[in-house]
N, C-alpha and C. Protein backbone atom coordinates (compact mmCIF):
# COMPACT_ATOMS: atom_id res chain seq x y z
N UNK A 1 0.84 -1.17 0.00
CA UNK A 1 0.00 0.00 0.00
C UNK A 1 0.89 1.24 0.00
N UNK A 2 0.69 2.58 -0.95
CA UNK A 2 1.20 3.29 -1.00
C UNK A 2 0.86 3.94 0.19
N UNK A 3 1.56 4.49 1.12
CA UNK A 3 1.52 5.27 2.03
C UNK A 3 1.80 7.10 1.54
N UNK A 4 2.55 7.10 0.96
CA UNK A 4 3.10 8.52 0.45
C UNK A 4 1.92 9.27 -0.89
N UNK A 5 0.49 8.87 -0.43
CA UNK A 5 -0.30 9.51 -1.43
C UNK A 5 -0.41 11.40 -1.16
N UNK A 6 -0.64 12.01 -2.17
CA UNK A 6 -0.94 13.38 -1.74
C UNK A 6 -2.28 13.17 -0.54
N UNK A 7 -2.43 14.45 -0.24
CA UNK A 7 -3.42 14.49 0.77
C UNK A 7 -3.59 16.03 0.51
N UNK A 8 -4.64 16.66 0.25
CA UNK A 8 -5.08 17.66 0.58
C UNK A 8 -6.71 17.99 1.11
N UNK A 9 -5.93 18.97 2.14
CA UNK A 9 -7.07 19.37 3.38
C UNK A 9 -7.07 20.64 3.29
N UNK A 10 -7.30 21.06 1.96
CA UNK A 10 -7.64 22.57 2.10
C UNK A 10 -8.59 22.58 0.97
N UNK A 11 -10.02 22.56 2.27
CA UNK A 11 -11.36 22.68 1.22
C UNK A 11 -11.74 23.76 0.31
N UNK A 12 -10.87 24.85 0.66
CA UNK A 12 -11.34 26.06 -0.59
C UNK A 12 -10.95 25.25 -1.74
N UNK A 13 -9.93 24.93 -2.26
CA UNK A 13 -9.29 24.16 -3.40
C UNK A 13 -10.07 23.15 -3.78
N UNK A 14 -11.13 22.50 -3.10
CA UNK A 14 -11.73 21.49 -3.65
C UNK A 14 -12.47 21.78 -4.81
N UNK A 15 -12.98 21.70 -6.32
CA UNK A 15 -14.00 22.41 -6.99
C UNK A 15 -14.89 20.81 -6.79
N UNK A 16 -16.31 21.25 -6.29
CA UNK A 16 -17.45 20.07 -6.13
C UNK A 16 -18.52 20.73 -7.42
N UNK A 17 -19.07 19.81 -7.91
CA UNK A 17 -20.03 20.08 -8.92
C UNK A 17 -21.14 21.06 -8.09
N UNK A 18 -22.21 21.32 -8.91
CA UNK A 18 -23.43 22.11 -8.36
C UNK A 18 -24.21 21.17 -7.46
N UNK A 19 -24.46 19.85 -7.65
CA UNK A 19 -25.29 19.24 -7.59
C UNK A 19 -24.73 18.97 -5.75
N UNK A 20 -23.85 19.00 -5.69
CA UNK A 20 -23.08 18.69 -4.44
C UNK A 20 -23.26 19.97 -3.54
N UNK A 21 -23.02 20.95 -3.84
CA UNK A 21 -23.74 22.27 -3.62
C UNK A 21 -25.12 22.17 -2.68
N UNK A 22 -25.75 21.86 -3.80
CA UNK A 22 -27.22 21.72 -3.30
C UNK A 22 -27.58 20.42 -1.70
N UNK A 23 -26.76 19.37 -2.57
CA UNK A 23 -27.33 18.46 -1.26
C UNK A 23 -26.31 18.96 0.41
N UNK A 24 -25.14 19.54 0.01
CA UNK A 24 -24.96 19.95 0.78
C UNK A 24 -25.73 21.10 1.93
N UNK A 25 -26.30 21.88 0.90
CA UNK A 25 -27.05 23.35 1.36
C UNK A 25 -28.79 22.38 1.83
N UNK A 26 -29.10 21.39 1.14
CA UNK A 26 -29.77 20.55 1.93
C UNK A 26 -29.68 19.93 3.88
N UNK A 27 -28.43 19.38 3.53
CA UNK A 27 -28.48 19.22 4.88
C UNK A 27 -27.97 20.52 5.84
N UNK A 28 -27.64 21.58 5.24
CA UNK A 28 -27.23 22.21 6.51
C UNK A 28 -28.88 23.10 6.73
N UNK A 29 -29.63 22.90 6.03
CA UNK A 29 -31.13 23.28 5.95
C UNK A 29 -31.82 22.69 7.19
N UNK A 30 -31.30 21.19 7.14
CA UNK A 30 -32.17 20.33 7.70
C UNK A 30 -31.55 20.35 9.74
N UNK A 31 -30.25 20.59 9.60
CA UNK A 31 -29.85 20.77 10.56
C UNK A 31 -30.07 22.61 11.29
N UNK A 32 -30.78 23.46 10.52
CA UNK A 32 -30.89 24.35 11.02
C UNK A 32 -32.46 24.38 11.36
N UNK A 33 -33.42 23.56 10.51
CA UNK A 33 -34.75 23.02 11.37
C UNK A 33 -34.66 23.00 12.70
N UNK A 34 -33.56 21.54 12.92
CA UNK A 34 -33.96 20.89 13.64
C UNK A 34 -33.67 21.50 14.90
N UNK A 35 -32.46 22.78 14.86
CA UNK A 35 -32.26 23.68 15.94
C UNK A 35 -33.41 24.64 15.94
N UNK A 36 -34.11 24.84 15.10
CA UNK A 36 -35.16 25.90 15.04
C UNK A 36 -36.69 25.01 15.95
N UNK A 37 -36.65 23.93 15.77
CA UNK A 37 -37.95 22.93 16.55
C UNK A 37 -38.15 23.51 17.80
N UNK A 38 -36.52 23.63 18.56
CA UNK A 38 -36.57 24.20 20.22
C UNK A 38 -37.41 25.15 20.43
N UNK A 39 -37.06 26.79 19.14
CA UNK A 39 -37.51 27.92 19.56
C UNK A 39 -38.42 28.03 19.38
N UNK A 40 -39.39 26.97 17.91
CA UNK A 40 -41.15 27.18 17.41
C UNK A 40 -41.89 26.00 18.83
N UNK A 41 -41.02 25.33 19.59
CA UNK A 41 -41.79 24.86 20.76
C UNK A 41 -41.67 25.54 21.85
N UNK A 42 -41.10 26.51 22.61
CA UNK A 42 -41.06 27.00 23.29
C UNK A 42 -42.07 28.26 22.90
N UNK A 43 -41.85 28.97 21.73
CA UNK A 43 -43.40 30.03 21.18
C UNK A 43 -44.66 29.30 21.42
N UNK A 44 -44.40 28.22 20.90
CA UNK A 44 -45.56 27.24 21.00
C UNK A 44 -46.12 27.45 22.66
N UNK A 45 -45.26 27.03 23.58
CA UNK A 45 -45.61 27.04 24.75
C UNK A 45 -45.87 28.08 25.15
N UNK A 46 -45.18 29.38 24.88
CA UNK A 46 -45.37 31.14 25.66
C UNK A 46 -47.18 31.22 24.81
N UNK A 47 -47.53 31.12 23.64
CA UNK A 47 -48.79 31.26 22.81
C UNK A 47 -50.44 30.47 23.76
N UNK A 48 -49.30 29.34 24.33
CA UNK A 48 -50.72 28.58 25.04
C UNK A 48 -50.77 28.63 26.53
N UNK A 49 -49.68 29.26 27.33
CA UNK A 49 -50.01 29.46 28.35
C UNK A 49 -50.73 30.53 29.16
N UNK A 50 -51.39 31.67 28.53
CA UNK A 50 -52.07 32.17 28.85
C UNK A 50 -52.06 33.16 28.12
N UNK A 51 -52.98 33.96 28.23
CA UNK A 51 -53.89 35.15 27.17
C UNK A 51 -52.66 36.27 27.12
N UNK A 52 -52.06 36.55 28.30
CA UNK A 52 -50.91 37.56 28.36
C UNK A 52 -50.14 37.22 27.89
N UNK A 53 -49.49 35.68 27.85
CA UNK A 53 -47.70 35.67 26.97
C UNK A 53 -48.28 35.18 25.40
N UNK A 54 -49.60 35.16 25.65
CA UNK A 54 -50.22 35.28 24.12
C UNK A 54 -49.86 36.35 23.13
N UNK A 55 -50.43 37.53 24.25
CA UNK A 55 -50.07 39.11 23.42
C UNK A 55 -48.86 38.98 23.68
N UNK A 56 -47.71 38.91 24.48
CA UNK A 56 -46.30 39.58 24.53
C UNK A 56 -45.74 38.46 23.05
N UNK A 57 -46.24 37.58 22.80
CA UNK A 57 -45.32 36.33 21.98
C UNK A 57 -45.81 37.54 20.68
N UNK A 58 -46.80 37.75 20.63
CA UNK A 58 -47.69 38.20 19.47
C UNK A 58 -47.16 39.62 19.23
N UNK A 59 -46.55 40.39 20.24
CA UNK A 59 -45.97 42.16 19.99
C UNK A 59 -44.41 41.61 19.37
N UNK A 60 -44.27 40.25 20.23
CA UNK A 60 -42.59 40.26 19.96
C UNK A 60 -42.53 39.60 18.48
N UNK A 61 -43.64 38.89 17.71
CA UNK A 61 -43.21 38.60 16.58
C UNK A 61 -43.39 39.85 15.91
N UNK A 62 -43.93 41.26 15.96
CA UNK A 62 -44.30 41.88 15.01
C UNK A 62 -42.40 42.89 14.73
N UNK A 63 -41.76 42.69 15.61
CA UNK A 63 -40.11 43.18 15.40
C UNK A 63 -39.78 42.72 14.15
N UNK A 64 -38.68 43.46 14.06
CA UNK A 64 -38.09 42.92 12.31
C UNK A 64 -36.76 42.12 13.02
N UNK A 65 -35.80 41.95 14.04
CA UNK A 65 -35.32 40.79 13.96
C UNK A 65 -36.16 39.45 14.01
N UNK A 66 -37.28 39.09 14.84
CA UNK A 66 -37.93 38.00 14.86
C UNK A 66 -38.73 37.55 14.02
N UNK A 67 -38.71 38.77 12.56
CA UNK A 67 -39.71 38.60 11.53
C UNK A 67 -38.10 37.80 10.67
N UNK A 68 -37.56 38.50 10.28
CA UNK A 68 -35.90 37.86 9.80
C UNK A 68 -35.75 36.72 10.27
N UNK A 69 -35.69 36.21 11.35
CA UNK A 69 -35.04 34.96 12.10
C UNK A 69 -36.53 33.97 11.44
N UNK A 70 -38.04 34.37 11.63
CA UNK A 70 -39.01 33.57 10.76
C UNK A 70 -38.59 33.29 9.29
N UNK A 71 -38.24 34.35 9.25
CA UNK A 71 -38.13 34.20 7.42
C UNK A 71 -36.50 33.27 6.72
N UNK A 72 -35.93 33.17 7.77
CA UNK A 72 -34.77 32.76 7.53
C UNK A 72 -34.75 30.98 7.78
N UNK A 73 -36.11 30.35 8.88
CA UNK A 73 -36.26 29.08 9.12
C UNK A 73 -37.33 28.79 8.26
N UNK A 74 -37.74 30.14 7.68
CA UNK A 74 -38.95 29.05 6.60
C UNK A 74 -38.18 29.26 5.28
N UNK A 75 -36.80 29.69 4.83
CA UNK A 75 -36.17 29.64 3.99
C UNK A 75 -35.46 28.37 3.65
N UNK A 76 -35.33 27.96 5.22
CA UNK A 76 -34.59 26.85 5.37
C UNK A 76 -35.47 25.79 5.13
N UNK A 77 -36.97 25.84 5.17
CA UNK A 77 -38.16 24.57 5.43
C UNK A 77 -37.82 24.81 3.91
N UNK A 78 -38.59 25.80 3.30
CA UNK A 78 -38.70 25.68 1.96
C UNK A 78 -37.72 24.90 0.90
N UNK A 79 -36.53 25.61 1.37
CA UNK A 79 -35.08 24.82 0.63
C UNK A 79 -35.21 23.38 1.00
N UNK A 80 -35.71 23.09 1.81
CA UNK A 80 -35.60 21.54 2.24
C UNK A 80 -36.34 20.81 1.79
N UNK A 81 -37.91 21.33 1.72
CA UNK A 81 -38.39 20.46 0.67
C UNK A 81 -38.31 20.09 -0.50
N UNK A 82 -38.01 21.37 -1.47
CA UNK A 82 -37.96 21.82 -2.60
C UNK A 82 -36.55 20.61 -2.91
N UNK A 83 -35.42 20.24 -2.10
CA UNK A 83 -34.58 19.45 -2.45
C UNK A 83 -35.15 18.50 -1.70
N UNK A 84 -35.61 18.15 -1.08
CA UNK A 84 -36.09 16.57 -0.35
C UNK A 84 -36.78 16.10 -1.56
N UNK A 85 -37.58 16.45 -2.23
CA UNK A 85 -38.63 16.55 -3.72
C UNK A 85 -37.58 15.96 -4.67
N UNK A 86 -36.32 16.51 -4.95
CA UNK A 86 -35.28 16.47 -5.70
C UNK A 86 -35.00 14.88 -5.86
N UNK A 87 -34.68 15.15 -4.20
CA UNK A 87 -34.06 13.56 -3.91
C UNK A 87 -34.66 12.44 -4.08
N UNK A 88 -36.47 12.45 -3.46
CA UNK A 88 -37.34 11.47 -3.74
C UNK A 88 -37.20 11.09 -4.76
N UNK A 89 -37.36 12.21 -6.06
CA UNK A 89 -37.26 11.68 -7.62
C UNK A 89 -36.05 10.91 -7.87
N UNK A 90 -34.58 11.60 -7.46
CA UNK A 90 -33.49 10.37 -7.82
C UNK A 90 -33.82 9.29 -7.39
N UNK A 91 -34.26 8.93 -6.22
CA UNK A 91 -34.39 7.83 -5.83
C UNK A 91 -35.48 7.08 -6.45
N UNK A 92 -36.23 6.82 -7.45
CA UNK A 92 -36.90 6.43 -8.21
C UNK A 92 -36.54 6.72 -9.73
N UNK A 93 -35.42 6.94 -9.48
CA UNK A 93 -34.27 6.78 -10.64
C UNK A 93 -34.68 7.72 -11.47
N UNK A 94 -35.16 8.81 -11.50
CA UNK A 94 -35.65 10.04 -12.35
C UNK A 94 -34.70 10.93 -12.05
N UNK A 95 -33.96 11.87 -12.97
CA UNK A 95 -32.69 12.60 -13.36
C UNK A 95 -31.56 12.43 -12.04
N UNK A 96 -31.30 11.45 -12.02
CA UNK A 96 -29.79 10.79 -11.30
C UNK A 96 -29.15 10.68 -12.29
N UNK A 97 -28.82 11.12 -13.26
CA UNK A 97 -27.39 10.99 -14.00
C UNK A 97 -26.69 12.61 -13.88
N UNK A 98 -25.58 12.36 -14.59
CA UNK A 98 -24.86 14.00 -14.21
C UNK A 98 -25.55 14.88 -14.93
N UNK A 99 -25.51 15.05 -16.28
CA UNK A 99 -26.92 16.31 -16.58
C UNK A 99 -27.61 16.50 -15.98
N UNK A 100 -28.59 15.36 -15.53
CA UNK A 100 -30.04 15.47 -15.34
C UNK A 100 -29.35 15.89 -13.95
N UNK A 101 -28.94 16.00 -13.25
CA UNK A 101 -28.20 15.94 -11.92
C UNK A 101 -27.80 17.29 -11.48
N UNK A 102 -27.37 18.14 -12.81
CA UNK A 102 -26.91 19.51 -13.19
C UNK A 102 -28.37 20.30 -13.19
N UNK A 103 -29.09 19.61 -13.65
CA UNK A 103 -30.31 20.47 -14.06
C UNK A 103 -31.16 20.54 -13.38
N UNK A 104 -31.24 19.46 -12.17
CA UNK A 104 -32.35 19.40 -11.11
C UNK A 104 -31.74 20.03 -10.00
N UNK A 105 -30.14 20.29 -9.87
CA UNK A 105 -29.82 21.20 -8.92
C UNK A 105 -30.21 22.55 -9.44
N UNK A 106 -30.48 23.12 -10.49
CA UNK A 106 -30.00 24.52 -11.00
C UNK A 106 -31.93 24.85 -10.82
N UNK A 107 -32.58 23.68 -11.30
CA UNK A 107 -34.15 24.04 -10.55
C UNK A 107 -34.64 23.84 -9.21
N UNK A 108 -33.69 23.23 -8.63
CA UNK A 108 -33.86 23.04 -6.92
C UNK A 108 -33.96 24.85 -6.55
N UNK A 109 -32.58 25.08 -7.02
CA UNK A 109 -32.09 26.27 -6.55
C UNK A 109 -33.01 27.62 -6.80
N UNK A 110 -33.65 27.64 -7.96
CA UNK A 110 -34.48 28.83 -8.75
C UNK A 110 -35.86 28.29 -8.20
N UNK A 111 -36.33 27.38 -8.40
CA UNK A 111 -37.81 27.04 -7.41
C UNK A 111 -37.48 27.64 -5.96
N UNK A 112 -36.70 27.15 -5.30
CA UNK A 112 -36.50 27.37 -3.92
C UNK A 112 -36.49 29.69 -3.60
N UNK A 113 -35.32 29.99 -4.80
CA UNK A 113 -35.62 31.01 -4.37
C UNK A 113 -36.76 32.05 -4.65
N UNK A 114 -37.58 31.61 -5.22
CA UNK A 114 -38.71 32.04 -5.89
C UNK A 114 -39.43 32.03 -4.69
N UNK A 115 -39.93 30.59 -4.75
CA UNK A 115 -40.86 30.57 -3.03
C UNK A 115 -40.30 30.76 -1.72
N UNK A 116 -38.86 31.16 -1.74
CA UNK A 116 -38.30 31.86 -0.71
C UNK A 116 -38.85 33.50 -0.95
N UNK A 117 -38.67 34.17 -1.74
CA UNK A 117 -38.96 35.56 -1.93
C UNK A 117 -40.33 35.86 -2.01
N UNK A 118 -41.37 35.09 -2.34
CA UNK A 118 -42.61 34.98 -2.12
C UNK A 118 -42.83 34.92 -0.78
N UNK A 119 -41.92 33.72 0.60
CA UNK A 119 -42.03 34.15 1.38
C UNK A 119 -42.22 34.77 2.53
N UNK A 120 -40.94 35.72 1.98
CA UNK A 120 -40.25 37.30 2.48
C UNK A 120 -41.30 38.23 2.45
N UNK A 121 -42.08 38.17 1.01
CA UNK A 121 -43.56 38.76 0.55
C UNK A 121 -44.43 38.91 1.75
N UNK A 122 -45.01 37.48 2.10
CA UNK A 122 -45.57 36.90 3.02
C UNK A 122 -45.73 37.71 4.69
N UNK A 123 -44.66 37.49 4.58
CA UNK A 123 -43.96 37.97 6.17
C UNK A 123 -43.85 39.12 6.23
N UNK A 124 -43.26 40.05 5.12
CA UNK A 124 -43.14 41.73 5.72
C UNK A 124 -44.20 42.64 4.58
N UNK A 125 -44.56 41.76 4.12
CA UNK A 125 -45.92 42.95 3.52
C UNK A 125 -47.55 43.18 4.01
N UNK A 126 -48.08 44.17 4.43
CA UNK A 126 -49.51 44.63 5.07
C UNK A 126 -50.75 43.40 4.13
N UNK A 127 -51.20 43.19 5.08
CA UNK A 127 -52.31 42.21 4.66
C UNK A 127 -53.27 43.32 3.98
């Protein structure tokens, strides 16, 4: 066994395709959910424990950091499905090759930010 192979550990230098991109930006999606579960259960809890931390939960979402920090975990839901969708299809062997692979990242990405900016819409514009 060659022992004396190169080794490099300097990830800027790595070039990864798009598609790698994406499933990457997938899971760090999925791992920023799953830190986000704590804070939508604990709202959860200030919302149902009584009529008063009802209104204070309800003044404190109307701030623009806590409207940002919403819009930033449903950026993350959205991106996650929009590639969870991705993935289901490879896995039923629908565009898993490298084109098709190229092309379902490059619509992961443009679906996702579309109904990300729709949104943003959502969240900071007057009903």
């Amino acid at each position: 066994m060659n022992k004396k192979r190169p080794v490099n550990l300097d990830v800027t230098t790595i070039k990864l395709p798009l598609p790698a991109y994406t499933s990457i930006l997938h899971r760090v999606a999925g791992i920023l959910l799953f830190v986000a579960m704590g804070w939508a259960l604990y709202g959860l809890h200030l919302s149902l424990m009584s009529a008063e931390s009802f209104e204070s939960l309800k003044e404190l979402c109307s701030s623009t950091p806590v409207k940002l920090g919403v819009w930033i975990i449903l950026s993350a839901l959205i991106y996650h499905c929009v590639a969870g969708i991705k993935h289901l299809l490879m896995d039923v062997d629908i565009g898993d090759g490298k084109e098709s692979g190229k092309v379902g990242a490059i619509v992961t990405l443009v679906v996702s930010a579309i109904l990300i900016i729709l949104a943003g819409g959502w969240i900071w514009l007057p009903v």
